[in-house]
Protein backbone atom coordinates (compact mmCIF):
# COMPACT_ATOMS: atom_id res chain seq x y z
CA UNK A 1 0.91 25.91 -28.23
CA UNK A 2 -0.48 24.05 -25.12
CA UNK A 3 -3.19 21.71 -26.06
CA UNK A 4 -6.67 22.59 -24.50
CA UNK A 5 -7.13 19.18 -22.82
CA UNK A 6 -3.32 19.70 -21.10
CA UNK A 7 -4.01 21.77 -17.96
CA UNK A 8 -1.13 23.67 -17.06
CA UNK A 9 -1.43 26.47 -14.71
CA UNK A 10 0.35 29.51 -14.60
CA UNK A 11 2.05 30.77 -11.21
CA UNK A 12 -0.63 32.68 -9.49
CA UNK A 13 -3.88 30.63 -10.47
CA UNK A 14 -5.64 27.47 -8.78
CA UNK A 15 -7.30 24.55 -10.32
CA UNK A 16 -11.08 24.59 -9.43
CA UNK A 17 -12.68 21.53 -10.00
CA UNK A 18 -15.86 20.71 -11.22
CA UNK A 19 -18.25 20.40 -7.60
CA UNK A 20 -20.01 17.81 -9.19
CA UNK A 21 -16.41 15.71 -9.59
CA UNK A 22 -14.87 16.77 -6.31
CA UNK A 23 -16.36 13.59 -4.85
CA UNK A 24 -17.45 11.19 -7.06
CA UNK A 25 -19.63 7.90 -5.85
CA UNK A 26 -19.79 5.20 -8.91
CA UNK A 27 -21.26 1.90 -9.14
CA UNK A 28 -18.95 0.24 -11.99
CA UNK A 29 -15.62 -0.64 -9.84
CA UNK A 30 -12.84 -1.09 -12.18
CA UNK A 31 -11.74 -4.45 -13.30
CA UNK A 32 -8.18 -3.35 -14.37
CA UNK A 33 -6.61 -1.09 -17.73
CA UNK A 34 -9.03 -0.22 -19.73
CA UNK A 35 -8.38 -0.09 -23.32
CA UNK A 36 -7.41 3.53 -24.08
CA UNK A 37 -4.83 2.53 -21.40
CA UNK A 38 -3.72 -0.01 -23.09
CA UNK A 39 -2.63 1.64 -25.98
CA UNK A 40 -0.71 4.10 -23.98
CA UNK A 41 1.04 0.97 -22.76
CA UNK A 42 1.61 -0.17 -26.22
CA UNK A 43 3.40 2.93 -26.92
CA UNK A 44 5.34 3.04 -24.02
CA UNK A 45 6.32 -0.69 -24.03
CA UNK A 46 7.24 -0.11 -27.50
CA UNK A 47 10.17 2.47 -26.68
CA UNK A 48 11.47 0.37 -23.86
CA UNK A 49 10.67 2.67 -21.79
CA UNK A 50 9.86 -0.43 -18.69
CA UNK A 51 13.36 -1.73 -19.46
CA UNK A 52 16.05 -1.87 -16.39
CA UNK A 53 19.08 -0.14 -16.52
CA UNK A 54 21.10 -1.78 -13.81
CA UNK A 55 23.98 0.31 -14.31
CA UNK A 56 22.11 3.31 -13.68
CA UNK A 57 20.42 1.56 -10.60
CA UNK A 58 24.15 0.78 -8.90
CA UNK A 59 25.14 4.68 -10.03
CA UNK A 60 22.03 6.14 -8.05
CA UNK A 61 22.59 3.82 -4.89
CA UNK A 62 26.64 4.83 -5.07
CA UNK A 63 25.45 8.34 -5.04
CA UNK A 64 23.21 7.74 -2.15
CA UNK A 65 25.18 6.17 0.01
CA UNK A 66 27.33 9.01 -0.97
CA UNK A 67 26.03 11.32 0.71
CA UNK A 68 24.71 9.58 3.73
CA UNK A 69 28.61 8.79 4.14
CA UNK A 70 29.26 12.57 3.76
CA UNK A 71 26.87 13.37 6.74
CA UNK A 72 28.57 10.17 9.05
CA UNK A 73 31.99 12.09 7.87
CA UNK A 74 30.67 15.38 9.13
CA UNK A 75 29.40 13.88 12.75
CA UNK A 76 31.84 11.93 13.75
CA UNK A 77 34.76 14.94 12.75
CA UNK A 78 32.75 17.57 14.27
CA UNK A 79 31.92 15.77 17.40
CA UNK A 80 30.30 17.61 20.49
CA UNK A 81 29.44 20.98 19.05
CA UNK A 82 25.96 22.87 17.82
CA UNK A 83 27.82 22.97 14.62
CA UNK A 84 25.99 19.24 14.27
CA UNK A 85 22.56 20.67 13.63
CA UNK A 86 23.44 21.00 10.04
CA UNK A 87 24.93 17.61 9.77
CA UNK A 88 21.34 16.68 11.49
CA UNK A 89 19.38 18.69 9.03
CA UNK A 90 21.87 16.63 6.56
CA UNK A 91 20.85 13.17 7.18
CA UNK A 92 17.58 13.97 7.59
CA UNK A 93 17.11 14.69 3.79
CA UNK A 94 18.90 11.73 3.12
CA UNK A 95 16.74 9.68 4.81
CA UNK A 96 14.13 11.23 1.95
CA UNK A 97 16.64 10.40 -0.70
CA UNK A 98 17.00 6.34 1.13
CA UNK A 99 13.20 6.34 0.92
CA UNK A 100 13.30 6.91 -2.61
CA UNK A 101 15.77 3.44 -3.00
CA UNK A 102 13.28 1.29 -0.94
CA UNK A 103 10.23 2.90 -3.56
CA UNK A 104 12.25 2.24 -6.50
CA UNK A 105 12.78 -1.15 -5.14
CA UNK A 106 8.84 -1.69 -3.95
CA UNK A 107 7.59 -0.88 -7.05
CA UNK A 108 9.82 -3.51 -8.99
CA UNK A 109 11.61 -0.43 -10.62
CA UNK A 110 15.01 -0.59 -9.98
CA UNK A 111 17.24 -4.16 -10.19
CA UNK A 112 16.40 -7.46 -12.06
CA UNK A 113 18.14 -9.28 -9.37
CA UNK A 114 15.15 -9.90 -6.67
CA UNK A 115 17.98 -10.46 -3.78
CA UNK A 116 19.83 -7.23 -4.25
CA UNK A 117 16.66 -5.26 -4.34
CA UNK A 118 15.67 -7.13 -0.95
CA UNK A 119 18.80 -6.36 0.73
CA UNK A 120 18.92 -2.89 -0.85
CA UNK A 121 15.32 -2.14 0.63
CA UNK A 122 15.64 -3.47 3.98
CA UNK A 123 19.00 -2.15 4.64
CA UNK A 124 17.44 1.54 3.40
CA UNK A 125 14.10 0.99 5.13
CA UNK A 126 14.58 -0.85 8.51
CA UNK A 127 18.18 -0.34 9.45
CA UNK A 128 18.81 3.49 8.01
CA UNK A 129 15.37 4.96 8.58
CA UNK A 130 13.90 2.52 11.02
CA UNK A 131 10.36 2.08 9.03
CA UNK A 132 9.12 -1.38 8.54
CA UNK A 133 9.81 -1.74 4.49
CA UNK A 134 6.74 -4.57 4.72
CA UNK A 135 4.65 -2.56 5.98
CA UNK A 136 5.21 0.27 3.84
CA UNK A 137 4.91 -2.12 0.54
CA UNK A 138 1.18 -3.01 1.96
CA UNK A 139 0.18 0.82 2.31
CA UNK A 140 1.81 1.75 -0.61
CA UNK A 141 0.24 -0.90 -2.97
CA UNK A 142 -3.15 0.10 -1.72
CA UNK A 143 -2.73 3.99 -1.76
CA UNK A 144 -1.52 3.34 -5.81
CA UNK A 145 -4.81 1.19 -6.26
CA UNK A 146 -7.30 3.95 -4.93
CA UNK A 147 -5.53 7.12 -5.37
CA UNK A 148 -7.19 9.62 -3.61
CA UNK A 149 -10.05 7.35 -2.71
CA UNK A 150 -11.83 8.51 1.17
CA UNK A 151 -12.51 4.99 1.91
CA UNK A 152 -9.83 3.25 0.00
CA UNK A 153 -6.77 5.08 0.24
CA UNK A 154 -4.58 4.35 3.14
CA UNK A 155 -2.87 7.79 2.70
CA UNK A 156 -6.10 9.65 3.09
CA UNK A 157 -7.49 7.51 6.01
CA UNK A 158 -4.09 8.28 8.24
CA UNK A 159 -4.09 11.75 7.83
CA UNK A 160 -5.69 14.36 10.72
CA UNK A 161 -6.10 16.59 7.55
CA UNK A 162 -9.65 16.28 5.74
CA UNK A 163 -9.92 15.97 2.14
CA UNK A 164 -14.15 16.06 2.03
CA UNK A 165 -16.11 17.48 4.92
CA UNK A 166 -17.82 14.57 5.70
CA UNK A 167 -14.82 13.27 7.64
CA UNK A 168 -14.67 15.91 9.91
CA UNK A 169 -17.54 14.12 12.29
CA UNK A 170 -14.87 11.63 13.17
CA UNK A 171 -12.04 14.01 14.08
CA UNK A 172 -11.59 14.25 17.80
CA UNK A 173 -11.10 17.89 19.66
CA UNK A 174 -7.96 18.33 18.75
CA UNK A 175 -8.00 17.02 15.43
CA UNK A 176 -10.62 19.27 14.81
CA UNK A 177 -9.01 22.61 15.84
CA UNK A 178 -6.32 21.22 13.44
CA UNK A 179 -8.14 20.92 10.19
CA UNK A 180 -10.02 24.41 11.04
CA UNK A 181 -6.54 25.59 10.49
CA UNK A 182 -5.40 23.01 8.38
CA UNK A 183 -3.98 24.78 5.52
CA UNK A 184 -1.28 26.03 7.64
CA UNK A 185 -0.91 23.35 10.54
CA UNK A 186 -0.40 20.46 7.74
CA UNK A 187 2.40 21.90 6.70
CA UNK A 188 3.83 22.50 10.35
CA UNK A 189 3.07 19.19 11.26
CA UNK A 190 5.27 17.36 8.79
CA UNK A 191 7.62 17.82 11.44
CA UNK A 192 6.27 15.02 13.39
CA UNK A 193 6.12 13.25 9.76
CA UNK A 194 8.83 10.72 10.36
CA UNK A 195 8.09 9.91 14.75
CA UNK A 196 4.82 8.76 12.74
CA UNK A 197 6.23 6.23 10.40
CA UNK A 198 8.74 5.25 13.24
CA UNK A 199 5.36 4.61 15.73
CA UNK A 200 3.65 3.09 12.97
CA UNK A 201 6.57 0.39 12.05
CA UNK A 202 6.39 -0.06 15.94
CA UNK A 203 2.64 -1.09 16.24
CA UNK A 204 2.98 -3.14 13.56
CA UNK A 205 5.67 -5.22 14.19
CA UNK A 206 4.02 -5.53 17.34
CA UNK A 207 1.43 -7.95 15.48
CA UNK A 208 2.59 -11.59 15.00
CA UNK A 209 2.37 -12.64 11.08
CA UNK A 210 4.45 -10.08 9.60
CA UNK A 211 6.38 -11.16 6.96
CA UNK A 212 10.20 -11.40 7.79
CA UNK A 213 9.00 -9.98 11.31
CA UNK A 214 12.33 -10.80 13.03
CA UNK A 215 14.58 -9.92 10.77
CA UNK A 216 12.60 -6.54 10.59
CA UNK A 217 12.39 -6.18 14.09
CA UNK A 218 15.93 -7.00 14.70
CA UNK A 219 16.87 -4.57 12.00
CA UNK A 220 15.16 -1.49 13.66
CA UNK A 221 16.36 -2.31 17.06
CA UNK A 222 20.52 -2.30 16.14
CA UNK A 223 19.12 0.68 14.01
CA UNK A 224 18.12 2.56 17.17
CA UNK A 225 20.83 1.22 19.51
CA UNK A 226 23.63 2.69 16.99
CA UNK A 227 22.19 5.97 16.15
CA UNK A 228 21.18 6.72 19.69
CA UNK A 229 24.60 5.13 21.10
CA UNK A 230 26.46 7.40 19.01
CA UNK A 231 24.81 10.53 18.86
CA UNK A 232 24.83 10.54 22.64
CA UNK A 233 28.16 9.36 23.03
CA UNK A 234 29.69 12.02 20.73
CA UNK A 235 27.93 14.80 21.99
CA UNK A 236 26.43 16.47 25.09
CA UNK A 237 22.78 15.09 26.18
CA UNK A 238 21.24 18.31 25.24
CA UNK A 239 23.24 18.32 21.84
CA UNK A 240 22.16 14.60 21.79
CA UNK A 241 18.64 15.52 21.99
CA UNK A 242 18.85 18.49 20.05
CA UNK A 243 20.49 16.52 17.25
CA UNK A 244 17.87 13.56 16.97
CA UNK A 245 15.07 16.52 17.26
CA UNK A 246 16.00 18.05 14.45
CA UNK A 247 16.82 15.28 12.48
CA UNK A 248 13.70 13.94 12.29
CA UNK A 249 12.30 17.01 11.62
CA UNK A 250 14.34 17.72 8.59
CA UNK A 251 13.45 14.41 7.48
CA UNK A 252 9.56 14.71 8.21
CA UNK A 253 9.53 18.10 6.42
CA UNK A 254 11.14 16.89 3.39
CA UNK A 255 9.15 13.94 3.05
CA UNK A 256 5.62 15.82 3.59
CA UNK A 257 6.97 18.25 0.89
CA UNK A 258 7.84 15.64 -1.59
CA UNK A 259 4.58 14.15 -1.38
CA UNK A 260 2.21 16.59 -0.15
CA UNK A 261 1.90 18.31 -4.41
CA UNK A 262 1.19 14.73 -5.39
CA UNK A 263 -2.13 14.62 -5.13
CA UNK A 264 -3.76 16.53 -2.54
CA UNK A 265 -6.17 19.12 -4.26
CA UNK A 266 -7.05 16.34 -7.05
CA UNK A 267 -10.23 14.79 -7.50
CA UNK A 268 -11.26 12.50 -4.58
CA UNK A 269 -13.57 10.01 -4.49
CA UNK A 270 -15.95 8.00 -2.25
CA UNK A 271 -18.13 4.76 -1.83
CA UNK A 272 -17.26 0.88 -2.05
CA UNK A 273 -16.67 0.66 -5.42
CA UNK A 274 -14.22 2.25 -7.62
CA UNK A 275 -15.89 4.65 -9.87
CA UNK A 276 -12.97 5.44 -12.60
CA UNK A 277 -10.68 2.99 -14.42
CA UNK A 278 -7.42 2.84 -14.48
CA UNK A 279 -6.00 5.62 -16.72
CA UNK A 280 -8.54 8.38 -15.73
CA UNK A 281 -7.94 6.95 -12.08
CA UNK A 282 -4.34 7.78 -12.14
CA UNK A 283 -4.35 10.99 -14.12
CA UNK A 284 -7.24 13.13 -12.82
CA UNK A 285 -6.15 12.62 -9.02
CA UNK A 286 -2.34 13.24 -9.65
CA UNK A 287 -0.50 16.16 -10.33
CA UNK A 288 3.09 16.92 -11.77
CA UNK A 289 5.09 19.29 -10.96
CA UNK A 290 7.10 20.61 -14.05
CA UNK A 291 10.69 19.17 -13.98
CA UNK A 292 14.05 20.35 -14.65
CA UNK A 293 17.30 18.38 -13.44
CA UNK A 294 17.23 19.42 -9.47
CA UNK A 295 13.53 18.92 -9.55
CA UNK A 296 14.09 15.31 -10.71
CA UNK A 297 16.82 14.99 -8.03
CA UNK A 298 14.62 16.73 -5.21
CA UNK A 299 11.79 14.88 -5.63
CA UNK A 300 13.79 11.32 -6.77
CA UNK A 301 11.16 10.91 -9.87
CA UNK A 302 7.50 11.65 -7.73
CA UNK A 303 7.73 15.17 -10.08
CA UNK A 304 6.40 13.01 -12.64
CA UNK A 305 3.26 11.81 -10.71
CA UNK A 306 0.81 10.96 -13.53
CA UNK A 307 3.51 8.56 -15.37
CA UNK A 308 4.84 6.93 -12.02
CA UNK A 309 1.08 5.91 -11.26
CA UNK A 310 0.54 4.82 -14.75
CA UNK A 311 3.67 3.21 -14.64
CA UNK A 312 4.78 2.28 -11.57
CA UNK A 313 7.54 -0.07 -12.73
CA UNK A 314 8.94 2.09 -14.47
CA UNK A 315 11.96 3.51 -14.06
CA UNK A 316 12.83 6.74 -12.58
CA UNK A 317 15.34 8.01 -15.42
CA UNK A 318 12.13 7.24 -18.48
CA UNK A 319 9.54 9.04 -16.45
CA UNK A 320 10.64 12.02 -19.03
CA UNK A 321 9.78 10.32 -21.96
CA UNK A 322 6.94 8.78 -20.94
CA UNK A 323 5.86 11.98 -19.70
CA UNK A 324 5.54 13.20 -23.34
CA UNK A 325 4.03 10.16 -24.34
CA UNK A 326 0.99 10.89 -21.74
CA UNK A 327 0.53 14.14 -22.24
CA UNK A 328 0.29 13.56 -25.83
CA UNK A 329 -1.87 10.76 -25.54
CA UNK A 330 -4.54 12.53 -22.84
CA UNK A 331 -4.63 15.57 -25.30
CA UNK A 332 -5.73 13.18 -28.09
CA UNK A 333 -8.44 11.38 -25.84
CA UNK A 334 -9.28 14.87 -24.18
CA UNK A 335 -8.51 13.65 -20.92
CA UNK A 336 -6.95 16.83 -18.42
CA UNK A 337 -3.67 16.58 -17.49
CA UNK A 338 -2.10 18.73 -14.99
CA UNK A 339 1.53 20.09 -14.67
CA UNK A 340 2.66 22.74 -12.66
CA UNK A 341 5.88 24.86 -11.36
CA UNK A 342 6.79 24.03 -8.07
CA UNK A 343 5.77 27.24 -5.88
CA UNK A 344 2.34 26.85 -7.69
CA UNK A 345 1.83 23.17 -6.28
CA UNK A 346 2.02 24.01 -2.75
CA UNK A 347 -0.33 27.22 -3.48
CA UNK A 348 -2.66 24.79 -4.71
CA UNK A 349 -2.69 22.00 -2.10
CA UNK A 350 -2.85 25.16 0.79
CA UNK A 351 -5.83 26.81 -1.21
CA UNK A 352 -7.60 23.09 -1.41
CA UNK A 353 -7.35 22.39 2.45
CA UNK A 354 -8.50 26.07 3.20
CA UNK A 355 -11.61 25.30 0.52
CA UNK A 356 -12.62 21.70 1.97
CA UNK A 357 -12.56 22.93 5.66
CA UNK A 358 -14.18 26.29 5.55
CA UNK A 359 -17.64 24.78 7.19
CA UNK A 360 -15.61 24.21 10.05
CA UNK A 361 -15.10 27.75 10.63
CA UNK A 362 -18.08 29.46 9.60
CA UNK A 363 -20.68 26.61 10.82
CA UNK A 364 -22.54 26.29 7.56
CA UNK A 365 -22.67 23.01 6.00
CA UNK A 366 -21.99 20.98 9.08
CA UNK A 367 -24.99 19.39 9.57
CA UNK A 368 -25.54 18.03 6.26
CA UNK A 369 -22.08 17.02 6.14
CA UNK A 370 -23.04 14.79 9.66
């Protein structure tokens, strides 16, 4: 029997949360893991669970580069034909399943040797998907920091989308008519998902100071000059367009969908201070989606939200235990936990981005919100 404090929804029904949580404003900032977290930790630590399993890490890049070698198969025997928009659709997921490497590697998760890991990133990040893996480690770090934090979280603060109405003041024309309609239009958007990262690697290595700037910049520039070489080489310049259009938007779809469930629809928070510590701050603005084995390979791990931002060193193949361990452990300190099937996520995100932007469509609310 499902424990009260485990919130699991069924297929059908939405999460509401508490108004007086949706945004939250605290004084007391957070000074690191608090104690109940700790003795999750304990537990976890205790089962090895943070242990490397390099084996497993070389058996997950062979498969990888697998099937990335699969798709360069398909192009280069296929050649100049419309039969490549498959083999485009193809390596666009891989690029998702690449980004997961360069995460695994970010986060500290995946090989004990620091130089492999560095090599393994930058070749995944830089020369395959042409996204600045510096960059990304900056963003990222902050984003796990301030989950789902308006002023704090870099994922919130590059997204037209809003998550509270308040931000909707600073939205320009079109951005506006956007999140008006935002429960559809993000979704139809994450087509342009992966031109974004590609512009955003571009302004930033732009700036002098960049760690390994060069190297990064000379990485994403033989990046470009070989896909676009060959893919209008081998095929006709409308096939050659066609191809790198759809491509990307494979890849941009896939990645928005991956990460979209993770936390959008969670509790959000506001101010200059942090208002929650660390355990509630990683398990009341993340959300799992309930896995089975293609779930785990779909999403490379993110299914179990709530344990990777608990654990974020820990590796992807003991997120399932762990997962246990949490969900037994926030029943017992009556802390919610939420899990849910993988139609149901996306229900929930829409439903939240329809909720938070109705003022824009019926008028009411907008001034206070200003």
């Amino acid at each position: 029997m499902q424990s009260a404090n485990i919130q699991e929804t069924k297929p059908g029904s939405v999460r509401t949360l508490d108004p007086g949580l949706a945004v939250a404003t605290g004084e007391a900032s957070s000074k690191g893991a608090s104690a109940t977290f700790a003795e999750l930790f304990k537990r976890v630590k205790a089962e090895g669970l943070l242990d490397l399993d390099t084996r497993y890490d070389y058996r997950r890049l062979a498969l990888n580069l697998f099937l990335i070698g699969a798709g360069l198969t398909a192009f280069f025997l296929i050649g100049a034909s419309w039969w490549q928009m498959p083999v485009a659709v193809w390596l666009g997921m891989c690029g998702v399943q690449s980004a997961y490497m360069w995460h695994e590697v970010g986060h500290k998760a995946m090989f004990r040797d620091k130089r492999v890991g560095t090599f393994v990133a930058y070749f995944h990040a830089n020369f395959f998907s042409g996204v600045s893996y510096a960059w990304w480690v900056n963003h990222h770090n902050r984003h796990h920091s301030h989950p789902n934090h308006i002023s704090l979280d870099p994922d919130i603060g590059r997204r037209t989308a809003i998550f509270d109405i308040k931000q909707y003041a600073a939205r320009t024309p079109v951005q506006r008519f956007i999140v008006r309609h935002q429960r559809v239009l993000f979704f139809v958007l994450l087509v342009l998902e992966g031109y974004k990262m590609e512009k955003t690697t571009v302004k930033e290595l732009a700036k002098p100071g960049t760690k390994h700037r060069l190297m990064e910049i000379g990485l994403v520039v033989l990046r470009a000059a070989i896909y676009l070489g060959a893919v209008f080489y081998f095929l006709t310049p409308l096939q050659a367009i066609a191809f790198v259009a759809v491509q990307h938007a494979a890849l941009g779809v896939y990645f928005g969908l991956m990460f979209a469930p993770n936390h959008k629809g969670m509790e959000v928070r506001d101010g200059e201070k942090e208002s929650l510590d660390w355990l509630e701050r990683q398990v009341l603005t993340s959300r799992n989606i309930r896995p089975n084995w293609w779930i785990d390979f779909l999403y490379g791990g993110l299914n179990y939200q709530i344990e990777h931002h608990l654990f974020p060193a820990m590796p992807k193949r003991n997120l399932g235990r762990a997962r246990e361990l949490t969900r037994d452990y926030c029943a017992e300190r009556g802390i919610p936990y939420l899990e849910v099937g993988f139609w149901e996520s996306y229900h929930q995100v829409a439903t939240f981005l329809h909720d938070v932007s109705e003022p824009t469509r019926t008028g009411k609310g907008l001034d206070t919100a200003a």
